[in-house]
C-alpha atoms as a PDB file:
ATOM      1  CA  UNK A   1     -15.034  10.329  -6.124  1.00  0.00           C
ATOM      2  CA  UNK A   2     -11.929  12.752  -7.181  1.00  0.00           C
ATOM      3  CA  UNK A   3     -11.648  13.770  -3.242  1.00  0.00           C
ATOM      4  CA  UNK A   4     -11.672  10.473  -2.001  1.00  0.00           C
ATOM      5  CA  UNK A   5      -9.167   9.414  -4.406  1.00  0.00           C
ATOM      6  CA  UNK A   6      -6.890  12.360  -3.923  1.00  0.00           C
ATOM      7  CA  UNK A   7      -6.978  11.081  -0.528  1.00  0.00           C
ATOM      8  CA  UNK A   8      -6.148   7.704  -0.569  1.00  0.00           C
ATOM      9  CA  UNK A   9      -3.738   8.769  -3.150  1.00  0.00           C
ATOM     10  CA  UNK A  10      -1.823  10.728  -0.410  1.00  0.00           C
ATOM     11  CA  UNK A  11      -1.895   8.227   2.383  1.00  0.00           C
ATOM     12  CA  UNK A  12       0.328   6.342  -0.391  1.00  0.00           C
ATOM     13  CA  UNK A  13       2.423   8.755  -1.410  1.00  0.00           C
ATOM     14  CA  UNK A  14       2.998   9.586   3.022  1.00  0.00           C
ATOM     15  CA  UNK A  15       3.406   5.612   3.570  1.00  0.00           C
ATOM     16  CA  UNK A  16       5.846   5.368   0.144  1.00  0.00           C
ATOM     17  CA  UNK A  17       7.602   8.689   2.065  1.00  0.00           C
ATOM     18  CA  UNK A  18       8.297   6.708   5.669  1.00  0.00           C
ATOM     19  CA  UNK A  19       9.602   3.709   3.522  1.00  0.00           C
ATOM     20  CA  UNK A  20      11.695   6.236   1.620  1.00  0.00           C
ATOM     21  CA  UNK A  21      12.823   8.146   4.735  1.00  0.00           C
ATOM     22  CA  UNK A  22      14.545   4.512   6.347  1.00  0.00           C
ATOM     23  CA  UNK A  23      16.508   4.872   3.576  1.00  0.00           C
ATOM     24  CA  UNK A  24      17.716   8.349   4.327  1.00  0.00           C
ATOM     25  CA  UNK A  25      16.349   9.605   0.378  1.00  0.00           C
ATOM     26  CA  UNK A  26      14.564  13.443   0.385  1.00  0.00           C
ATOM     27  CA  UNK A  27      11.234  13.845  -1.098  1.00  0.00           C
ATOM     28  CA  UNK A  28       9.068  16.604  -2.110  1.00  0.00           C
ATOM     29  CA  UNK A  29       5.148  16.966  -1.880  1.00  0.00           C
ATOM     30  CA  UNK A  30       3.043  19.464  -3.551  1.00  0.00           C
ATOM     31  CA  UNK A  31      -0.637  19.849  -5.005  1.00  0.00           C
ATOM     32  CA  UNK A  32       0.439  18.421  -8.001  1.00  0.00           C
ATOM     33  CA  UNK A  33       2.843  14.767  -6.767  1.00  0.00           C
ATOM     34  CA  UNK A  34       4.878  13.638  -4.157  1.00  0.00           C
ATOM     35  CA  UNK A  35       8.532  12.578  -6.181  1.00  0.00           C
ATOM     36  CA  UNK A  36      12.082  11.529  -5.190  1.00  0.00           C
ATOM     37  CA  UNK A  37      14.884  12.896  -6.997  1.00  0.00           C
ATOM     38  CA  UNK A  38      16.577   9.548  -6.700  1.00  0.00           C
ATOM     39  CA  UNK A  39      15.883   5.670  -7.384  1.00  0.00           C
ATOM     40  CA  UNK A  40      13.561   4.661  -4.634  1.00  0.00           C
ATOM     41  CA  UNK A  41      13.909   1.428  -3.118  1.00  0.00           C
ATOM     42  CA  UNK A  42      11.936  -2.182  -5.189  1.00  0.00           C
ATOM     43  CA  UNK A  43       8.362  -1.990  -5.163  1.00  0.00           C
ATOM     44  CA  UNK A  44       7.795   1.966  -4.608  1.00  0.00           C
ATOM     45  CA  UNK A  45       7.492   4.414  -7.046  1.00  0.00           C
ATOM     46  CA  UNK A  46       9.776   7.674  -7.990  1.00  0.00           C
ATOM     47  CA  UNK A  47       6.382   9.508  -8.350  1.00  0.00           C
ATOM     48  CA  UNK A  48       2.419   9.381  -7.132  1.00  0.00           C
ATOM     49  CA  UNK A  49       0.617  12.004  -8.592  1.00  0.00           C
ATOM     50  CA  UNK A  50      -1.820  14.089  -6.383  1.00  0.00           C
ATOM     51  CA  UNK A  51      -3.394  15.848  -9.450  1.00  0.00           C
ATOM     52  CA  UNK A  52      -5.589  14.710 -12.254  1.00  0.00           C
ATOM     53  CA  UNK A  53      -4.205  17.296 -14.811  1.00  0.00           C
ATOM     54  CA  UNK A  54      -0.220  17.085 -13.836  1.00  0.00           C
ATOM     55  CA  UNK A  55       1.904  17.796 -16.478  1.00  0.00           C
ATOM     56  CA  UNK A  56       4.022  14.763 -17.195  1.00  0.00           C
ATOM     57  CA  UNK A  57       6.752  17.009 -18.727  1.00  0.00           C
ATOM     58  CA  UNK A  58       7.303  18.834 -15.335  1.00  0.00           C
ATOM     59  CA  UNK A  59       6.643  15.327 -13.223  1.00  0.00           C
ATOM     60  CA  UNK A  60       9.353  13.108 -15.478  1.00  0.00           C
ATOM     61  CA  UNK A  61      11.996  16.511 -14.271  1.00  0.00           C
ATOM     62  CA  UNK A  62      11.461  16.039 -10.951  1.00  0.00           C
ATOM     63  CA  UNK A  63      12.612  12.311 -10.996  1.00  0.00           C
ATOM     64  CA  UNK A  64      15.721   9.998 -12.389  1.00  0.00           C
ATOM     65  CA  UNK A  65      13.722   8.746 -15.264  1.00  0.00           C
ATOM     66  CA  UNK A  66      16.301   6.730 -16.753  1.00  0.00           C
ATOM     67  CA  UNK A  67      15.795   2.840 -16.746  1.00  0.00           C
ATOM     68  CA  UNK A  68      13.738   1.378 -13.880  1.00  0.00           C
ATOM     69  CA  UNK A  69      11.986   4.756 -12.969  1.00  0.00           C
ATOM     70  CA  UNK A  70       8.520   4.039 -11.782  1.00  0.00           C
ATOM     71  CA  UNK A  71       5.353   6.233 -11.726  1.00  0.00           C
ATOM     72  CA  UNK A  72       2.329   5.785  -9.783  1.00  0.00           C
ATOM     73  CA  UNK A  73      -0.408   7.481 -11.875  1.00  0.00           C
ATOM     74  CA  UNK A  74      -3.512   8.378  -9.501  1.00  0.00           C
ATOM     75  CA  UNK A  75      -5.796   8.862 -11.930  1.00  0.00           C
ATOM     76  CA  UNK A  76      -4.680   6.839 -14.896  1.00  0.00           C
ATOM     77  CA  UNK A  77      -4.625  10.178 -16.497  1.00  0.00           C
ATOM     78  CA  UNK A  78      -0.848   9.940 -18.014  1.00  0.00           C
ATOM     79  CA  UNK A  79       0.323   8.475 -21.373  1.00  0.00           C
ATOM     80  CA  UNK A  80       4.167   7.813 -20.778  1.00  0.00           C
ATOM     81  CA  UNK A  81       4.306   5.265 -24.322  1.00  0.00           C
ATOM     82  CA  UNK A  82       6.061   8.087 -26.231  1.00  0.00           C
ATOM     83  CA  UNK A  83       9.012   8.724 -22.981  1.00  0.00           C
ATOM     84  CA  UNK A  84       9.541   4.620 -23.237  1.00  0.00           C
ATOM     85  CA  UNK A  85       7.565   3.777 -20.147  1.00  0.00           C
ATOM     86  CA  UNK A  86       5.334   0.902 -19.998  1.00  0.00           C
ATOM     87  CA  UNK A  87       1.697   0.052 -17.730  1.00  0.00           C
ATOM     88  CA  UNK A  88       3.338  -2.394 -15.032  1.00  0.00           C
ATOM     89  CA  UNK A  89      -0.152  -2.578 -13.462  1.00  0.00           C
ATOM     90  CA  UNK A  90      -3.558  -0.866 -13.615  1.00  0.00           C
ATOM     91  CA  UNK A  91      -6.033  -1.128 -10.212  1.00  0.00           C
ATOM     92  CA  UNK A  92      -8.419   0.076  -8.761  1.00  0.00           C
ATOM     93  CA  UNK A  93      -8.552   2.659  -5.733  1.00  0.00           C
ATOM     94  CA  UNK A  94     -10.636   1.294  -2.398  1.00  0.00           C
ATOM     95  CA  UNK A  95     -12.325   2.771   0.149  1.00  0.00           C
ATOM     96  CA  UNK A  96     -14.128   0.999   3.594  1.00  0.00           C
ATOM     97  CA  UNK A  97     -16.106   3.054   5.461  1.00  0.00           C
ATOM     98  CA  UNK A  98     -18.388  -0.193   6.888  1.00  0.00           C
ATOM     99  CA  UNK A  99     -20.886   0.683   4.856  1.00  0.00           C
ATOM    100  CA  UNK A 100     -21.263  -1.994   2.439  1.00  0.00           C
ATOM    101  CA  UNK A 101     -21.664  -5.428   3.637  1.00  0.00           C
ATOM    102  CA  UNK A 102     -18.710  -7.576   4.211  1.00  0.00           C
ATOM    103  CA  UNK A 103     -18.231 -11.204   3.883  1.00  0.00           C
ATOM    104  CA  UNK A 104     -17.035 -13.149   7.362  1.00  0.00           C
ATOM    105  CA  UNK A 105     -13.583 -13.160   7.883  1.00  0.00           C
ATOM    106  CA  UNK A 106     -11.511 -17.008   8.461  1.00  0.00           C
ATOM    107  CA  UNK A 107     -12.028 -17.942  11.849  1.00  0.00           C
ATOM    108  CA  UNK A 108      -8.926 -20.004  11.455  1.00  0.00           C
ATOM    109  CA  UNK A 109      -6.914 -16.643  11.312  1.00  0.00           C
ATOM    110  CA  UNK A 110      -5.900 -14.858  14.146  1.00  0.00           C
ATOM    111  CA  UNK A 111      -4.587 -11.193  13.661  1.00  0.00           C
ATOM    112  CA  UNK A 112      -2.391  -9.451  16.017  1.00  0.00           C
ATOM    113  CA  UNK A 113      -0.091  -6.381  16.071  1.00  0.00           C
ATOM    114  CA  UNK A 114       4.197  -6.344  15.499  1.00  0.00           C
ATOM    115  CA  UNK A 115       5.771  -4.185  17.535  1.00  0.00           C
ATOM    116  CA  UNK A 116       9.817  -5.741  17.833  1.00  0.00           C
ATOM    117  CA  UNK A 117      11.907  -5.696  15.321  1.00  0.00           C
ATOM    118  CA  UNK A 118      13.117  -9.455  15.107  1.00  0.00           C
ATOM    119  CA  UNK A 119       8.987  -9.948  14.498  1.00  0.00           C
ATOM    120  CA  UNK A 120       9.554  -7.572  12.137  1.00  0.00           C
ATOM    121  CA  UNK A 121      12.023  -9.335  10.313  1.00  0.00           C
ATOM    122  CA  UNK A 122       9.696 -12.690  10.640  1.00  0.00           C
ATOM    123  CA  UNK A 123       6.784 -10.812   9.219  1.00  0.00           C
ATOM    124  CA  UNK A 124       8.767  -9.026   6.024  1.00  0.00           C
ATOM    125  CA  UNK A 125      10.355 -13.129   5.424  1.00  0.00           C
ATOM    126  CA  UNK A 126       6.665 -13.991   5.352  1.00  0.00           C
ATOM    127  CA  UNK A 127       5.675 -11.122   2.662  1.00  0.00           C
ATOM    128  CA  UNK A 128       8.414 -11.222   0.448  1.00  0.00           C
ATOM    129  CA  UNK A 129       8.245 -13.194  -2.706  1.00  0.00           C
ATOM    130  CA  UNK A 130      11.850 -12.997  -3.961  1.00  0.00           C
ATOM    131  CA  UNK A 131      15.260 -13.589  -1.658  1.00  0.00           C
ATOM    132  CA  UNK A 132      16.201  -9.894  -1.361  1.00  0.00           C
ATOM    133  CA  UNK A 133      12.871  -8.959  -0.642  1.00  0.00           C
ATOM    134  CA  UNK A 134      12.720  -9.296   3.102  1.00  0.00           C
ATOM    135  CA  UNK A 135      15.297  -6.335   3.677  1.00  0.00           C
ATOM    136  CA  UNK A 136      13.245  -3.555   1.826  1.00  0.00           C
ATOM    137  CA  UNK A 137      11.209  -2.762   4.646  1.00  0.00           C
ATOM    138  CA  UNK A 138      13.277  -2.258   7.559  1.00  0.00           C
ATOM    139  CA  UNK A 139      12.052  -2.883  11.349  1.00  0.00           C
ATOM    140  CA  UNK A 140      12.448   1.425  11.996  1.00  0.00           C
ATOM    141  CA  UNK A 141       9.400   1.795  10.271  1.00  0.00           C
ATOM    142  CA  UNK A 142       7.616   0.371  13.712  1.00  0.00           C
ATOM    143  CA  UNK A 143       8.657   3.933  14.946  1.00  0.00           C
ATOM    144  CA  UNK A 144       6.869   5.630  12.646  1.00  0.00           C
ATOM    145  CA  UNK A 145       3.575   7.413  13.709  1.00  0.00           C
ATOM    146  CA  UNK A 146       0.389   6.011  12.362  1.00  0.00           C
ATOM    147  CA  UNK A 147       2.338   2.499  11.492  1.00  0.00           C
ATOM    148  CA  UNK A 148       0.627  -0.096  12.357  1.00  0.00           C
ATOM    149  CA  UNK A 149       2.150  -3.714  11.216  1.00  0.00           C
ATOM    150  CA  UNK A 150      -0.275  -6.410  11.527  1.00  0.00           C
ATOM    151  CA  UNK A 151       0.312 -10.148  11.416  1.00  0.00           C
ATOM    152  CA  UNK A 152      -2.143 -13.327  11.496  1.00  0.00           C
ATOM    153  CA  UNK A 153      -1.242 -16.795  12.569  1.00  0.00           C
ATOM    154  CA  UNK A 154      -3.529 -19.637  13.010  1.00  0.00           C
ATOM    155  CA  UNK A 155      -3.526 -19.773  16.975  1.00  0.00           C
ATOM    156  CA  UNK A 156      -2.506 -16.149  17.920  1.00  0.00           C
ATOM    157  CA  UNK A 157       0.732 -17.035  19.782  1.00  0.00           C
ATOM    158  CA  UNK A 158       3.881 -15.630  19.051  1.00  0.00           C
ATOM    159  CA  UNK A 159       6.149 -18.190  18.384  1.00  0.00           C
ATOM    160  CA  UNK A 160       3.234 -19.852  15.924  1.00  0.00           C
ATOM    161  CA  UNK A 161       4.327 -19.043  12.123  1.00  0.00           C
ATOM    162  CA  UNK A 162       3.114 -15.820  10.423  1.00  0.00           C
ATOM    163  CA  UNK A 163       0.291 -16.581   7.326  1.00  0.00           C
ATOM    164  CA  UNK A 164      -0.715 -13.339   6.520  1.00  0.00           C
ATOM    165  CA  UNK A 165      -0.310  -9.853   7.616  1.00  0.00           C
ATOM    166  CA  UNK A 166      -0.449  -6.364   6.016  1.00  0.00           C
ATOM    167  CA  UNK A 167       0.503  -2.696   7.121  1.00  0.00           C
ATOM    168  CA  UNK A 168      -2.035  -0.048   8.081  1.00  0.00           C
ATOM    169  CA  UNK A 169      -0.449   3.536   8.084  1.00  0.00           C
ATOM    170  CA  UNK A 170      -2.765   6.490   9.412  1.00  0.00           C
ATOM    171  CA  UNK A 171      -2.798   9.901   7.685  1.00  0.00           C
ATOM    172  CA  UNK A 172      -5.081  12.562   7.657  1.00  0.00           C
ATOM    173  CA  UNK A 173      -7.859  10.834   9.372  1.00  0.00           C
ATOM    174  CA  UNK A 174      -8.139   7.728   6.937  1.00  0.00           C
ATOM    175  CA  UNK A 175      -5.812   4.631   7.488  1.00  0.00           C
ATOM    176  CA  UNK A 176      -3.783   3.259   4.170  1.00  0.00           C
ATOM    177  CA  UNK A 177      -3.928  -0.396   4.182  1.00  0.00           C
ATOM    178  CA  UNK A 178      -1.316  -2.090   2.446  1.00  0.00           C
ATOM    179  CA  UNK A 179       1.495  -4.529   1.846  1.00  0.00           C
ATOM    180  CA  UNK A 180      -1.312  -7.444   1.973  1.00  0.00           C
ATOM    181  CA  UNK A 181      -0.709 -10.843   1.999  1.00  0.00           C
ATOM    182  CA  UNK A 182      -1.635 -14.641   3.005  1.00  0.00           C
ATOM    183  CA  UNK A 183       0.221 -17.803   2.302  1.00  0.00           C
ATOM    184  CA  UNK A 184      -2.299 -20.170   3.873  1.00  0.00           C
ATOM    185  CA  UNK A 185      -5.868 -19.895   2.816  1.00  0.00           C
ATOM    186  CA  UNK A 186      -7.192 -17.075  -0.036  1.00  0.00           C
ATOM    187  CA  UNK A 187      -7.235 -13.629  -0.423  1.00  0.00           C
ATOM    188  CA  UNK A 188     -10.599 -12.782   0.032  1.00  0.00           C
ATOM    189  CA  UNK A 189      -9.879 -14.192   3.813  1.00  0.00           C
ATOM    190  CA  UNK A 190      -6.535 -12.029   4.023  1.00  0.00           C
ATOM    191  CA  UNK A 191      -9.055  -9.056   3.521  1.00  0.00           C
ATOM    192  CA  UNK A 192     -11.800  -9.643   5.440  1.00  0.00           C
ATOM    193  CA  UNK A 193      -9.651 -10.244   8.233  1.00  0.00           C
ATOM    194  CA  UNK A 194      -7.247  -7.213   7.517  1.00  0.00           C
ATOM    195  CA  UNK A 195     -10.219  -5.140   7.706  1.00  0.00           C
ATOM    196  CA  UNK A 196     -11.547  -6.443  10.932  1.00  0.00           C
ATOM    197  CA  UNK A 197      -8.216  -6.205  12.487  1.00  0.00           C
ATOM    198  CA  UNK A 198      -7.450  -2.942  11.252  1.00  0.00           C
ATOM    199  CA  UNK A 199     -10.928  -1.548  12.479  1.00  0.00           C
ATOM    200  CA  UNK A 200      -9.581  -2.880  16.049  1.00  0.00           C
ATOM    201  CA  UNK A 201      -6.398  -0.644  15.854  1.00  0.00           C
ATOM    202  CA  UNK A 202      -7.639   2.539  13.954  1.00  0.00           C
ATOM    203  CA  UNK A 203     -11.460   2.660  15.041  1.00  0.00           C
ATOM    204  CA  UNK A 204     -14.051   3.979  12.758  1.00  0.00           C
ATOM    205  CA  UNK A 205     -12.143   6.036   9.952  1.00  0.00           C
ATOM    206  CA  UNK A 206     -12.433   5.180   6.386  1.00  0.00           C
ATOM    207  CA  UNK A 207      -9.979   2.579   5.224  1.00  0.00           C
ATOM    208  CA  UNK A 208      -8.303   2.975   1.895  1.00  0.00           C
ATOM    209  CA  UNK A 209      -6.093   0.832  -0.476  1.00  0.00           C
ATOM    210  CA  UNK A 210      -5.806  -0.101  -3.978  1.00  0.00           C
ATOM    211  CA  UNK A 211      -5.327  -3.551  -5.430  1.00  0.00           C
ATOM    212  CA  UNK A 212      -5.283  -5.325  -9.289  1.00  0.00           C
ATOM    213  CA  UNK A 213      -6.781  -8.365 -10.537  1.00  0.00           C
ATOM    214  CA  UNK A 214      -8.719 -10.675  -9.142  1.00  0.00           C
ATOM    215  CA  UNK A 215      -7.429  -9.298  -5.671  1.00  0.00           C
ATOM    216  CA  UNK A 216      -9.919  -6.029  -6.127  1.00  0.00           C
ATOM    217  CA  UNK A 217     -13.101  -8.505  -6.009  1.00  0.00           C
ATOM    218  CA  UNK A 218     -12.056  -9.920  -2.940  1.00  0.00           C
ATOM    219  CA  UNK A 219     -11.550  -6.498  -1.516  1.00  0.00           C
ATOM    220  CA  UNK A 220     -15.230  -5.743  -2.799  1.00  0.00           C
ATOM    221  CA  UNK A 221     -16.394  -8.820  -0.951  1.00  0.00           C
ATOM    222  CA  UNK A 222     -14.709  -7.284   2.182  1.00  0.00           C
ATOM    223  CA  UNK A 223     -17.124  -4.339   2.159  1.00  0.00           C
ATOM    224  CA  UNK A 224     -14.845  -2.032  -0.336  1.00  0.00           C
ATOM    225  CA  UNK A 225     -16.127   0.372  -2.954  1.00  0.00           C
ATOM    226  CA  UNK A 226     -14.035   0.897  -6.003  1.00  0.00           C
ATOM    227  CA  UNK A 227     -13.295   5.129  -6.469  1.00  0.00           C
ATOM    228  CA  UNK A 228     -11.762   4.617  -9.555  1.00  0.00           C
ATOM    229  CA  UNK A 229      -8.513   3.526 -11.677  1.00  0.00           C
ATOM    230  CA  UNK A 230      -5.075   3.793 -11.297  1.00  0.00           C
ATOM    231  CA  UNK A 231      -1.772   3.190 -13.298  1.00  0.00           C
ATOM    232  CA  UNK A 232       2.087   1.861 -12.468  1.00  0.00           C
ATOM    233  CA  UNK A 233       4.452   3.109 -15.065  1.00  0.00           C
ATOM    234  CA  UNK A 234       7.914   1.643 -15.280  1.00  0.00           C
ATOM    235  CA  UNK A 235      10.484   2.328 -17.741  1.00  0.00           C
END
């Protein structure tokens, strides 16, 4: 499982990288974590780390660790108690490679794929859970290669209000799907349809993700297999 982990633990760290990059902030990737020297923008980590055995000494240099620092810790393989960080979340990694059985997506849902930025802007206003949200992901990231932004509605036509959507970002032959959501109906729908519709814009490589809660057994119903945990610090 520690490959397919690593992997999907990479996709992140690229797709956390082109959200980083809109924002003009430097990064820097090695075997060991992908880290920003600066405060990243809400929702995305300082740090993902790309190594089971990564020193947290040497990580917590390579980032602003001061108040509101946030590490994404691959392998739930860190204890940052004693440097005043706390467990925001712990998840589970996913991986889809169709071969587990999935549960029928919502026929009532009909995914299709953004690709302007004013949709853009409808489909973060539909994601976002607090006022500011909506600006953290700006409409340039449609220009970024492997992207994909995916949106559902319950006919299919464009002016028809967005319910659910998510983002699908291809790297190194697997596609990261992320950024899930659904506002009308549950999230074991959102899934199985995010799958499906993903499938229809990357083809037949794996899918990977990670999710918390009760949101990893709807994943699991969507034909995902759990690789293994995962840890958000914040301080």
């Amino acid at each position: 499982m520690t490959d397919r982990i690593l992997t999907a633990a990479l996709n992140n760290a690229r797709w956390c990288d082109a959200v980083c990059r809109t924002y003009g902030l430097r990064s820097a990737i090695d075997e060991q974590a992908w880290t920003v020297p600066t405060r990243t923008p809400p929702y995305y980590p300082d740090a993902v780390t790309l190594s089971p055995d990564l020193d947290e000494f040497e990580l917590l240099a390579r980032i602003d660790a001061s108040d509101g620092a946030s590490v994404k810790d691959s392998w739930s393989a860190l204890d940052l108690t004693d440097d005043d960080f706390a467990r925001l979340v712990v998840g589970q990694w996913l991986w889809h490679d169709g071969t587990h059985d999935q549960a029928a997506s919502s026929a009532s849902l009909v995914w299709h794929s953004i690709g302007t930025a004013p949709d853009m802007r409808a489909w973060t206003a539909a994601w976002a859970d607090e006022p500011d949200a909506p600006s953290i992901l700006h409409p340039t990231l449609l220009a970024e290669p492997g992207v994909h932004v995916l949106a559902a509605s319950s006919t299919g036509e464009s002016e028809a209000p967005i319910i659910a959507g998510c983002i699908v970002n291809v790297t190194d032959g697997v596609a990261g799907l992320g950024n899930l959501f659904i506002r009308s109906g549950d999230t074991g729908s959102a899934w199985s349809g995010a799958v499906t519709a993903a499938r229809e814009v990357v083809g037949g490589i794996p899918i990977v993700s990670w999710e918390a809660g009760d949101s990893i057994d709807a994943a699991v119903a969507a034909g995902c297999e759990t690789l293994g945990p995962l840890t958000v610090w914040v301080r």
